[in-house]
N, C-alpha and C. Protein backbone atom coordinates (compact mmCIF):
# COMPACT_ATOMS: atom_id res chain seq x y z
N UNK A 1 24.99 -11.94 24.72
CA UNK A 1 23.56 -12.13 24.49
C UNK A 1 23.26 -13.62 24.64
N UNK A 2 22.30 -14.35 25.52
CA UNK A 2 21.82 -15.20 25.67
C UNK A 2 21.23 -16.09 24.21
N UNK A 3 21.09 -16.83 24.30
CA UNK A 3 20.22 -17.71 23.43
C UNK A 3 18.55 -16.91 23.47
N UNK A 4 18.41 -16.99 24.76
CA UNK A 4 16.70 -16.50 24.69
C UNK A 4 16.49 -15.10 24.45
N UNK A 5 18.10 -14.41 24.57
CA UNK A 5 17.64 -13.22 23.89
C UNK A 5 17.85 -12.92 22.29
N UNK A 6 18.39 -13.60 22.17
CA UNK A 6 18.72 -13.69 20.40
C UNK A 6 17.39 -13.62 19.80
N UNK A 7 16.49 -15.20 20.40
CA UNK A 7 15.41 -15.29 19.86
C UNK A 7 14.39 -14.52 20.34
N UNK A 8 14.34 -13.76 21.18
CA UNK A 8 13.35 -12.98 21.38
C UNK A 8 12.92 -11.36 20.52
N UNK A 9 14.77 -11.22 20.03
CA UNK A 9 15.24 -10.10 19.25
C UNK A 9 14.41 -10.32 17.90
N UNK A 10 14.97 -11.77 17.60
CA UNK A 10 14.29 -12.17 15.91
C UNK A 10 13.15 -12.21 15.83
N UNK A 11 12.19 -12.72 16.92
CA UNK A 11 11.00 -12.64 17.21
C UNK A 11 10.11 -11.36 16.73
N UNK A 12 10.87 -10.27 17.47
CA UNK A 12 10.59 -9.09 17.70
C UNK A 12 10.71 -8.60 15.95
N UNK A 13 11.92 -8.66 15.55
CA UNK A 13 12.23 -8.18 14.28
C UNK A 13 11.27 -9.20 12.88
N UNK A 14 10.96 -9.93 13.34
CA UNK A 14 10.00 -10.52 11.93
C UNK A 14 8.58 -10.12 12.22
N UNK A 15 8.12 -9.95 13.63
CA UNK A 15 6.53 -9.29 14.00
C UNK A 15 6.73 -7.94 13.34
N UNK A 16 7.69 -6.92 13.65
CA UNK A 16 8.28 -5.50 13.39
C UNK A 16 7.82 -6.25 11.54
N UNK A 17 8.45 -6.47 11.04
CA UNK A 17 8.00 -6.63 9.29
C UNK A 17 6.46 -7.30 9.00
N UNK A 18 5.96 -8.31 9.60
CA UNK A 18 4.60 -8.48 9.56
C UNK A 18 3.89 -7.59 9.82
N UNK A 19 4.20 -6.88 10.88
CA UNK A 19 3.19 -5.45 11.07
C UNK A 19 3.16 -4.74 9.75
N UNK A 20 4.33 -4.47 9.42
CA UNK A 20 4.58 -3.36 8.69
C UNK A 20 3.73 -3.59 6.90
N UNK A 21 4.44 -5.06 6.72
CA UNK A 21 3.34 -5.94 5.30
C UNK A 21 2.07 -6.16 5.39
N UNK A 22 1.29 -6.39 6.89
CA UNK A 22 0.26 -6.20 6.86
C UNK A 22 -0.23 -4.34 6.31
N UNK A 23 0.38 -3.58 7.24
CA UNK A 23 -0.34 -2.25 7.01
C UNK A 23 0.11 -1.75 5.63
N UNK A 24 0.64 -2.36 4.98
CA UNK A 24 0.82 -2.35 3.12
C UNK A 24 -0.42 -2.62 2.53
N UNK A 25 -0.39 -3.69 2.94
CA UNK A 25 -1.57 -4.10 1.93
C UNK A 25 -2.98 -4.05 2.64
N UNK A 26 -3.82 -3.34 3.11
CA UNK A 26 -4.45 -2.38 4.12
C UNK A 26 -4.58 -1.25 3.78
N UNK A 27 -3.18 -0.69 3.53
CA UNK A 27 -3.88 0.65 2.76
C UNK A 27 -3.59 0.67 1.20
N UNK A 28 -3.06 -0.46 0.66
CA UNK A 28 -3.46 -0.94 -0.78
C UNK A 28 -4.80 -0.72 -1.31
N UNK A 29 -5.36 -1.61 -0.01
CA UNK A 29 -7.14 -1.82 -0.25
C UNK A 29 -7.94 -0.51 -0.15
N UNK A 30 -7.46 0.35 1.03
CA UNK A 30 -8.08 1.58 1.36
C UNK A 30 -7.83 2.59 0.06
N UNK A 31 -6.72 2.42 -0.47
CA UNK A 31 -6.16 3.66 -1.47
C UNK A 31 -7.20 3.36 -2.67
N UNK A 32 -7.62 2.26 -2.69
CA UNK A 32 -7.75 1.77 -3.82
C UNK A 32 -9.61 1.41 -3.61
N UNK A 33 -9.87 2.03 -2.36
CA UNK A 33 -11.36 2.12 -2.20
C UNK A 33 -12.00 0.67 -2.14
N UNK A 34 -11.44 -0.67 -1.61
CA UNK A 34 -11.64 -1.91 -1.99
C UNK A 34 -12.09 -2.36 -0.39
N UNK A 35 -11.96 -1.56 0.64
CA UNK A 35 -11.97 -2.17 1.98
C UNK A 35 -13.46 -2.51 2.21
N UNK A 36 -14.72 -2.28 1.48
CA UNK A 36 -15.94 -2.11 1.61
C UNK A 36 -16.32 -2.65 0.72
N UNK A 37 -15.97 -3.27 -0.02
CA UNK A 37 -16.11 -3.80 -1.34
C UNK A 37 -16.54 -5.23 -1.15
N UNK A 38 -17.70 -5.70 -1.69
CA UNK A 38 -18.03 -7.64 -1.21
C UNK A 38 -17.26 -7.92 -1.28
N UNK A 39 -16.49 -8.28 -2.44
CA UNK A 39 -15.84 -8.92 -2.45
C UNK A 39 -14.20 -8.94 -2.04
N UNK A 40 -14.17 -7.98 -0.96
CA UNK A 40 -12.66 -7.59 -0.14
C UNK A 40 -12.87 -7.42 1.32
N UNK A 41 -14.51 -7.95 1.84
CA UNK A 41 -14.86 -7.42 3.05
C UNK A 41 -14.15 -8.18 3.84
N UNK A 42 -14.34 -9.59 3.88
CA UNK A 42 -13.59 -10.55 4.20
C UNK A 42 -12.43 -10.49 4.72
N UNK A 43 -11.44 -10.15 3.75
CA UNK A 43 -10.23 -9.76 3.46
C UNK A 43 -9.61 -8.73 4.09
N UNK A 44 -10.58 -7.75 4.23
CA UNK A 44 -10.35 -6.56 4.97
C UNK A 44 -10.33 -6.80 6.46
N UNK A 45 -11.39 -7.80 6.59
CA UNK A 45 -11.95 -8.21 8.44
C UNK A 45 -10.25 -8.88 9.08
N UNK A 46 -10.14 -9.44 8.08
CA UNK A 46 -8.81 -10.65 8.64
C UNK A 46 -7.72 -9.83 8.61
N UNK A 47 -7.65 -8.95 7.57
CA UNK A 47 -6.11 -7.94 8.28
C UNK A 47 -6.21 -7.07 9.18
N UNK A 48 -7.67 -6.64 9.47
CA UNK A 48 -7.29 -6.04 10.75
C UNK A 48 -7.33 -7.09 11.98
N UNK A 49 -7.75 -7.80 11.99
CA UNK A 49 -7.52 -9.08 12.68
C UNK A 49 -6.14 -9.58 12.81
N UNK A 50 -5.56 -9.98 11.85
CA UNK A 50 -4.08 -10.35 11.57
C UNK A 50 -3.61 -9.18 11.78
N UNK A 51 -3.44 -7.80 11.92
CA UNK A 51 -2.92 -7.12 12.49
C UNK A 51 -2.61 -6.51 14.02
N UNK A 52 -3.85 -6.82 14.97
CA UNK A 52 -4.37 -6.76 15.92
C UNK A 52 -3.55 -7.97 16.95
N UNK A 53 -3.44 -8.86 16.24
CA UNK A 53 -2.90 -10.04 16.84
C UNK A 53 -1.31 -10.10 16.65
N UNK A 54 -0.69 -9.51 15.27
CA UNK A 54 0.64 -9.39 15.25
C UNK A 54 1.20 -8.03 16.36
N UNK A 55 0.45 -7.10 16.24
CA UNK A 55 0.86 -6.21 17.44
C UNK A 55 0.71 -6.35 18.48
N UNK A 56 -0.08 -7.18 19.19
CA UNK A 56 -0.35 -7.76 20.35
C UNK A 56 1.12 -8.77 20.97
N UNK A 57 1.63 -9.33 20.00
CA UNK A 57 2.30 -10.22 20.03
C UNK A 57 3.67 -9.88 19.93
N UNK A 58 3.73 -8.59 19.40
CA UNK A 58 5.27 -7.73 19.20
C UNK A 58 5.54 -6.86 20.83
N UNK A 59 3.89 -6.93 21.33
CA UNK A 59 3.98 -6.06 22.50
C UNK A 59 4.68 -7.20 23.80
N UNK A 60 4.09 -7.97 23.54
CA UNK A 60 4.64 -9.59 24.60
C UNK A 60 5.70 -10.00 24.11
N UNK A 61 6.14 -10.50 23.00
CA UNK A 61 7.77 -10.35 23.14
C UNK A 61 8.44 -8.98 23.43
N UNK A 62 8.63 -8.06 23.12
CA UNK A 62 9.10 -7.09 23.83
C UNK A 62 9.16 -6.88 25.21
N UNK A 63 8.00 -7.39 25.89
CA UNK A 63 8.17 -7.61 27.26
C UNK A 63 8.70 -8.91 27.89
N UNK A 64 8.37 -9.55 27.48
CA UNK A 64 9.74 -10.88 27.46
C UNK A 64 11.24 -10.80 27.08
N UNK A 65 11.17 -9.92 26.40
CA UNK A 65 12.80 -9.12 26.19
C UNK A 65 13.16 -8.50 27.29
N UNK A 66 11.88 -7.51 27.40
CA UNK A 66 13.05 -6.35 28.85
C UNK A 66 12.69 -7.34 30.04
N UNK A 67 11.91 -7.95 30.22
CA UNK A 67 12.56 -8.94 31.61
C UNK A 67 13.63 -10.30 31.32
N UNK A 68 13.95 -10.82 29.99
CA UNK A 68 15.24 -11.48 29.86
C UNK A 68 16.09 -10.50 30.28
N UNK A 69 16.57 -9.00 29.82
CA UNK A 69 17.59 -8.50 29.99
C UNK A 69 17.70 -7.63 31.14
N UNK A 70 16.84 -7.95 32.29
CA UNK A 70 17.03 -7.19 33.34
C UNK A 70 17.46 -8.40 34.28
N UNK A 71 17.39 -9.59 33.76
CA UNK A 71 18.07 -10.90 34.92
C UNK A 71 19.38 -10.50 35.20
């Protein structure tokens, strides 16, 4: 395994847990009827935001992976 694939692996594997802590606390808020709430609207806007952008970003390293490992 290369250097750039190591880091592209870890990459991959800490987005893989940000996804996953984001959609925790997401449906924390939802379970808990808070996503609509003034004072969680905010809050609510930015994790799907911060989520949107961490999966976006798990999708591009992953593809930076399978073309490291097809060199």
């Amino acid at each position: 395994m290369t250097d750039e694939e190591a880091i592209l692996d870890e990459a991959m594997d800490n987005l893989r847990e940000a996804t996953q802590r984001i959609r925790g606390t997401q449906n924390r808020l939802w379970s808990a009827g808070l996503e609509d709430h003034p004072n969680y609207r905010n809050l609510s806007h930015r994790l799907s935001s911060a989520l949107a952008m961490t999966e976006a970003a798990f999708f591009e390293v992953r593809r930076g992976s399978e073309r490291a490992s097809n060199r």
